[in-house]
C-alpha atoms as a PDB file:
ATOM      1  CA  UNK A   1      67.098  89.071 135.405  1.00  0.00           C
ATOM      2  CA  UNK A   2      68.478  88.634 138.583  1.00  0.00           C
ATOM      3  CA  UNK A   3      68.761  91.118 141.649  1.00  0.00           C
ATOM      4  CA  UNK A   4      71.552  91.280 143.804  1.00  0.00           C
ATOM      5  CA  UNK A   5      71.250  92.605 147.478  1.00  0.00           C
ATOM      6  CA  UNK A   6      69.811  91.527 151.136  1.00  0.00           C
ATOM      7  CA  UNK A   7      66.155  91.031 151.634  1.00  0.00           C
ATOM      8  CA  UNK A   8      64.267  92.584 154.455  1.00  0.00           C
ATOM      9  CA  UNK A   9      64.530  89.364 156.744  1.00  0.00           C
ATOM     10  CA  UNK A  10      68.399  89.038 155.905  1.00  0.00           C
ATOM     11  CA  UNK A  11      68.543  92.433 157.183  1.00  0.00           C
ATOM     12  CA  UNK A  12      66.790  92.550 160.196  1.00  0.00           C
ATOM     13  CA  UNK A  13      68.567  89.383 161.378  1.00  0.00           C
ATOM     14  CA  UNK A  14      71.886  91.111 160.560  1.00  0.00           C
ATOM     15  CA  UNK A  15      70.884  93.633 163.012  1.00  0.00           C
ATOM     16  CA  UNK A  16      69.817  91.684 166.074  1.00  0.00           C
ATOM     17  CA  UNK A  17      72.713  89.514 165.886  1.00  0.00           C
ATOM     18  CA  UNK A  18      75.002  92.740 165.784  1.00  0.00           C
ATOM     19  CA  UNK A  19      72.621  94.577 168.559  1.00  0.00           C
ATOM     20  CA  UNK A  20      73.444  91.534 171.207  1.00  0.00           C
ATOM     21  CA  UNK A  21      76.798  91.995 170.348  1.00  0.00           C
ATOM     22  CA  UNK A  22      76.901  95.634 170.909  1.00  0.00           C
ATOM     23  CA  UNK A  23      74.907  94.471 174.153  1.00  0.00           C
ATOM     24  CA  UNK A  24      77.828  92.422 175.015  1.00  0.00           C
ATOM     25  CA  UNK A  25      80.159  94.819 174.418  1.00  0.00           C
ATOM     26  CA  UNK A  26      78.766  98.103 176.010  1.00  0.00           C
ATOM     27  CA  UNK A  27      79.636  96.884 179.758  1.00  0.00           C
ATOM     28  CA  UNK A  28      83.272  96.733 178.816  1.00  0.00           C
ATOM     29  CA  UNK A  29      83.508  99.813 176.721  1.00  0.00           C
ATOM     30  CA  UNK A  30      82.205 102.131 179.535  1.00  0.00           C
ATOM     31  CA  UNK A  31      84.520 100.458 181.481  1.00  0.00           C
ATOM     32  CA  UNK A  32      87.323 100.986 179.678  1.00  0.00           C
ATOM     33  CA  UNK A  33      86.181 104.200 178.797  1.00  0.00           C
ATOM     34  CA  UNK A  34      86.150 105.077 182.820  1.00  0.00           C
ATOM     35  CA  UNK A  35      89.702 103.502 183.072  1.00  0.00           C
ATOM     36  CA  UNK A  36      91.275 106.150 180.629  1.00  0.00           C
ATOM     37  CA  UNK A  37      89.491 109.263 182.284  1.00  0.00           C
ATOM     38  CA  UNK A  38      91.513 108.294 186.027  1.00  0.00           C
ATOM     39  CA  UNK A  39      94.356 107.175 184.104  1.00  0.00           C
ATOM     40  CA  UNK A  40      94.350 110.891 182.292  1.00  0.00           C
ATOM     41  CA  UNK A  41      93.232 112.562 185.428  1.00  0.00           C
ATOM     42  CA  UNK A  42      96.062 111.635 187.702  1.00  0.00           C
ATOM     43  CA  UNK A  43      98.688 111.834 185.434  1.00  0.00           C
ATOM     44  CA  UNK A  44      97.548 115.127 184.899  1.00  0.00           C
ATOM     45  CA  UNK A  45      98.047 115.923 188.832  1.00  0.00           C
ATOM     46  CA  UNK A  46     101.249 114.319 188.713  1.00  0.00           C
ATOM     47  CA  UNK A  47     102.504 116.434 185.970  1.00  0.00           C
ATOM     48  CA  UNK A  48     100.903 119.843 187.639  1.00  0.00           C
ATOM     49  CA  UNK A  49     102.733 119.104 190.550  1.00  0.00           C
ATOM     50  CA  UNK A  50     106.585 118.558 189.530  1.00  0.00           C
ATOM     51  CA  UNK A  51     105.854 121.501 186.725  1.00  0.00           C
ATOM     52  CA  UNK A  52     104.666 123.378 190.249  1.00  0.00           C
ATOM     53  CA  UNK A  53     107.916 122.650 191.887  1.00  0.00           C
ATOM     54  CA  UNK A  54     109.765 123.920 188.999  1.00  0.00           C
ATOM     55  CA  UNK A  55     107.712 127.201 188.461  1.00  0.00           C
ATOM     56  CA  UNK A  56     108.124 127.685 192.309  1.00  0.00           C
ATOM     57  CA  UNK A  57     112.170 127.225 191.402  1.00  0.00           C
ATOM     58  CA  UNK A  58     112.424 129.604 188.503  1.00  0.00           C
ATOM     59  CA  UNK A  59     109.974 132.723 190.663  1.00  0.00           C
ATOM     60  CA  UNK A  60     111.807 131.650 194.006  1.00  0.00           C
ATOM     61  CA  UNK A  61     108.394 131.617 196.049  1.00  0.00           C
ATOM     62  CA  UNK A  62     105.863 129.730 197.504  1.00  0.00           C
ATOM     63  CA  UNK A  63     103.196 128.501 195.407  1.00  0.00           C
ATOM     64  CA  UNK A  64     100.166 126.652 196.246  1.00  0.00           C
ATOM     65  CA  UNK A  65      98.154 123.584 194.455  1.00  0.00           C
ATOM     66  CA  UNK A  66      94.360 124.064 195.869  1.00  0.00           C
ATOM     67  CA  UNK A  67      91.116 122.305 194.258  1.00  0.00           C
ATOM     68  CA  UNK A  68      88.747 124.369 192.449  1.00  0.00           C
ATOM     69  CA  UNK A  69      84.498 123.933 192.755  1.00  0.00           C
ATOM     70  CA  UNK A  70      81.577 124.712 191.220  1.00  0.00           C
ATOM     71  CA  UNK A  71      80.985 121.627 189.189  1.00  0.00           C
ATOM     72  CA  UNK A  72      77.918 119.405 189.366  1.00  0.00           C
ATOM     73  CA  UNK A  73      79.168 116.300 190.831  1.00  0.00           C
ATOM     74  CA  UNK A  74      81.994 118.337 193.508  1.00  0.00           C
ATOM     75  CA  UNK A  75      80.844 118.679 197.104  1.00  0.00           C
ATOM     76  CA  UNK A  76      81.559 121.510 199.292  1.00  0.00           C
ATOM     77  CA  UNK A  77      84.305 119.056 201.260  1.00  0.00           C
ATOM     78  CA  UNK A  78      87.396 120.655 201.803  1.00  0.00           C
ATOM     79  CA  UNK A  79      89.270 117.477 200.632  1.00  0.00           C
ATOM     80  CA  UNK A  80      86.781 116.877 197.805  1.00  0.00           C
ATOM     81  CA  UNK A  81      89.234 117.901 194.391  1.00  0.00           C
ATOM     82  CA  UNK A  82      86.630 116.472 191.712  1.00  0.00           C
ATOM     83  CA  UNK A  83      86.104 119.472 190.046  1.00  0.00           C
ATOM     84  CA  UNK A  84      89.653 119.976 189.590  1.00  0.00           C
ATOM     85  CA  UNK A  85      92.790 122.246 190.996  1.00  0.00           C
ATOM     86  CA  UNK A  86      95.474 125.191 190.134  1.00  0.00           C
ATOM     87  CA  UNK A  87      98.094 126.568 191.009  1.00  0.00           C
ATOM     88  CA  UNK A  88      98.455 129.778 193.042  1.00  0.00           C
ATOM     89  CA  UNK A  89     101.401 132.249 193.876  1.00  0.00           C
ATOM     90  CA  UNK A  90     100.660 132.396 197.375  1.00  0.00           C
ATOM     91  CA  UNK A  91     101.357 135.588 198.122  1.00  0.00           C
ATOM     92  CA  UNK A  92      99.196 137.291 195.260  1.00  0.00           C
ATOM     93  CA  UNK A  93      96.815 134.292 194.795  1.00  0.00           C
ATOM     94  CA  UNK A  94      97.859 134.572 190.953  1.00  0.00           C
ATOM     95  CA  UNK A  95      96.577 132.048 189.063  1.00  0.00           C
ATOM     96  CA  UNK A  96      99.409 130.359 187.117  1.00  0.00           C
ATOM     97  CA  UNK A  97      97.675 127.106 186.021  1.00  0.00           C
ATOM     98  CA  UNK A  98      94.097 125.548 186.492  1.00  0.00           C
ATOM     99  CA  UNK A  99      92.903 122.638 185.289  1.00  0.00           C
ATOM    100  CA  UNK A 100      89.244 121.669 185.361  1.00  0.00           C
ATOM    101  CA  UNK A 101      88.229 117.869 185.505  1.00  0.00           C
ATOM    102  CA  UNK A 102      85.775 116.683 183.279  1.00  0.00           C
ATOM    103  CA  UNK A 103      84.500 113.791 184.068  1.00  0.00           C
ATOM    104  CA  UNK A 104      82.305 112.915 186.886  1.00  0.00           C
ATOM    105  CA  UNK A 105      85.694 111.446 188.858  1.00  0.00           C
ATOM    106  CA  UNK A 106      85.213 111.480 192.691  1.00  0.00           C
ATOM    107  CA  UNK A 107      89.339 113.035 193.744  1.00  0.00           C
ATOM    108  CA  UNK A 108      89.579 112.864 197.410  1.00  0.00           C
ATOM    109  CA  UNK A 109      92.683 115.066 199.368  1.00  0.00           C
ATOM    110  CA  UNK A 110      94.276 113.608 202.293  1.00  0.00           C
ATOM    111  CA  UNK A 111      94.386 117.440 203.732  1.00  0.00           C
ATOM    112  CA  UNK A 112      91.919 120.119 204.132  1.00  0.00           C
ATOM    113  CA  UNK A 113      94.555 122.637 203.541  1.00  0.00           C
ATOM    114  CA  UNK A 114      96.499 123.378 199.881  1.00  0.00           C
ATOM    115  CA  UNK A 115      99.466 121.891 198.960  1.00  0.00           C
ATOM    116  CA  UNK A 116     102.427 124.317 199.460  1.00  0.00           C
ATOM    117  CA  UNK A 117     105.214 124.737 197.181  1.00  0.00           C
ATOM    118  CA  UNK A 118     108.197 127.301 198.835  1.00  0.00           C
ATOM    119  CA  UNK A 119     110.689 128.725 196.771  1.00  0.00           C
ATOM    120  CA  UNK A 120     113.228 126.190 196.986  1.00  0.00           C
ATOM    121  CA  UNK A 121     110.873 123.603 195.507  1.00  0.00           C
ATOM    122  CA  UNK A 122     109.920 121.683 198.494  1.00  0.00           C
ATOM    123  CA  UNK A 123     106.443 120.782 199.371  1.00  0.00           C
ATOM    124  CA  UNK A 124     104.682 120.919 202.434  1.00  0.00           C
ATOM    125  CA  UNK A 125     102.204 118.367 204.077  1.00  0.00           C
ATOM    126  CA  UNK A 126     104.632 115.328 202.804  1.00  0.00           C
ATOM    127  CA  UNK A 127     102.932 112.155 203.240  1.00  0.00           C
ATOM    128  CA  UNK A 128      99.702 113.148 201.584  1.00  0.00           C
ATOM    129  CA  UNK A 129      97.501 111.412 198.584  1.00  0.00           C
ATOM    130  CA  UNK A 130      94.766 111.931 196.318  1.00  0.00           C
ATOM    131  CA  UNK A 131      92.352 109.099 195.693  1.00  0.00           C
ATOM    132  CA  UNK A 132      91.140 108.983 191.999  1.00  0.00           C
ATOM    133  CA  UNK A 133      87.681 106.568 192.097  1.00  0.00           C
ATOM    134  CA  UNK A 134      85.405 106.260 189.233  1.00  0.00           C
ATOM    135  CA  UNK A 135      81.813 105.555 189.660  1.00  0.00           C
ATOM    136  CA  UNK A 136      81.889 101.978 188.421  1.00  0.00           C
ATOM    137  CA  UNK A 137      84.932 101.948 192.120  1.00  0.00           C
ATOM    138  CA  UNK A 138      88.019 101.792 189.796  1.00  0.00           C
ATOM    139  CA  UNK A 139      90.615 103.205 192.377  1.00  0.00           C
ATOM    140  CA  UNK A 140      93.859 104.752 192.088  1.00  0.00           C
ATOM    141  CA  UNK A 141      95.978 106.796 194.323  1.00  0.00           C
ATOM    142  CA  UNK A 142      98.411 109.239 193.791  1.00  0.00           C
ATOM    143  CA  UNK A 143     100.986 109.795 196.811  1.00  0.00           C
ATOM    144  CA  UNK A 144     103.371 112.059 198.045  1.00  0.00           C
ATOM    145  CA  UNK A 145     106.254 110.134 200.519  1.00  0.00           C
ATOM    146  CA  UNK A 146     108.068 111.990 203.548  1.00  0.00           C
ATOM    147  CA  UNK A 147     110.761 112.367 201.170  1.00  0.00           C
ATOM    148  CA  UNK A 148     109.084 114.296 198.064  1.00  0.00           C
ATOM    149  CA  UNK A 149     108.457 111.786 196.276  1.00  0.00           C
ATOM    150  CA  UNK A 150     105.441 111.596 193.584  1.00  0.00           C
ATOM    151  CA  UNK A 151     104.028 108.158 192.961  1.00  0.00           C
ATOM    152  CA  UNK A 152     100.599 106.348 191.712  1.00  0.00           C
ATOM    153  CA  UNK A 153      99.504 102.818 192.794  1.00  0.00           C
ATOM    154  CA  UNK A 154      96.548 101.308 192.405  1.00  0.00           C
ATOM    155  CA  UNK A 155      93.687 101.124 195.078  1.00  0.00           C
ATOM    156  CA  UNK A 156      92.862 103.561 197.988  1.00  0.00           C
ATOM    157  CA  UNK A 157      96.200 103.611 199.958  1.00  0.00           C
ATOM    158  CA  UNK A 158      99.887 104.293 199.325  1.00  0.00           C
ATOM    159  CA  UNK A 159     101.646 101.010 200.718  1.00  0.00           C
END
């Protein structure tokens, strides 16, 4: 009668070869895996503030875009936004929006003030950027032109 299945040495050398390719492997995972957490994280931003603009439309007053703290890896900088942001009605400090980062993202402000939104949609402090950096120094900006407008580039700086 005849048996069908792996032996023991089959097995183990199954696994070793498969364990030096999951060796391989785990390098490029994490960073890819790091890649999609900035990628979320500042398309996130981007989308909080033009939905800002349009909230500060609709209510007709100034609203505010300020970082949030209390997370492990945040600092007590006042341009440090790695634990996240919301949005604010300025003039009641009603939260309308918050989002809370979760990953261990270093976001650095170009301002130590809030962004402000006024009622006609325009934002103050034009010329201003966040700088997304992972901890393996994948680095992209997000930047706000003289004019309003709301782009992301890669690296530190917006030209």
């Amino acid at each position: 009668m005849r048996c069908f299945g792996f032996t023991l040495t089959e097995l183990l050398v199954s696994l070793s070869v498969l364990s030096v390719l999951l060796g391989f492997a785990a390098p490029s995972w994490r960073q890819t895996q790091d890649k999609v957490q900035l990628i979320s994280l500042y398309q996130q931003l981007i989308h909080d503030v033009q939905t800002a603009r349009v909230q500060a439309l609709q209510r007709g007053t100034t609203l505010k875009l300020l970082r949030t703290t209390g997370c492990a890896w945040g600092s007590s900088n006042a341009t440090d936004w790695s634990c996240g942001w919301q949005l604010q009605v300025a003039e009641t400090s009603e939260v309308l929006a918050s989002h809370r980062s979760e990953f261990a993202l270093r976001i650095v402000f170009s301002n130590a003030t809030p962004l402000s939104i006024n009622g006609q949609g325009n934002l103050s402090g034009l010329g201003v950027r966040w700088v997304f950096q992972t901890a393996a120094g994948l680095t992209q900006v997000v930047c706000i032109n003289t004019t309003g407008r709301i782009r992301s580039t890669v690296g530190d700086t917006c030209s």
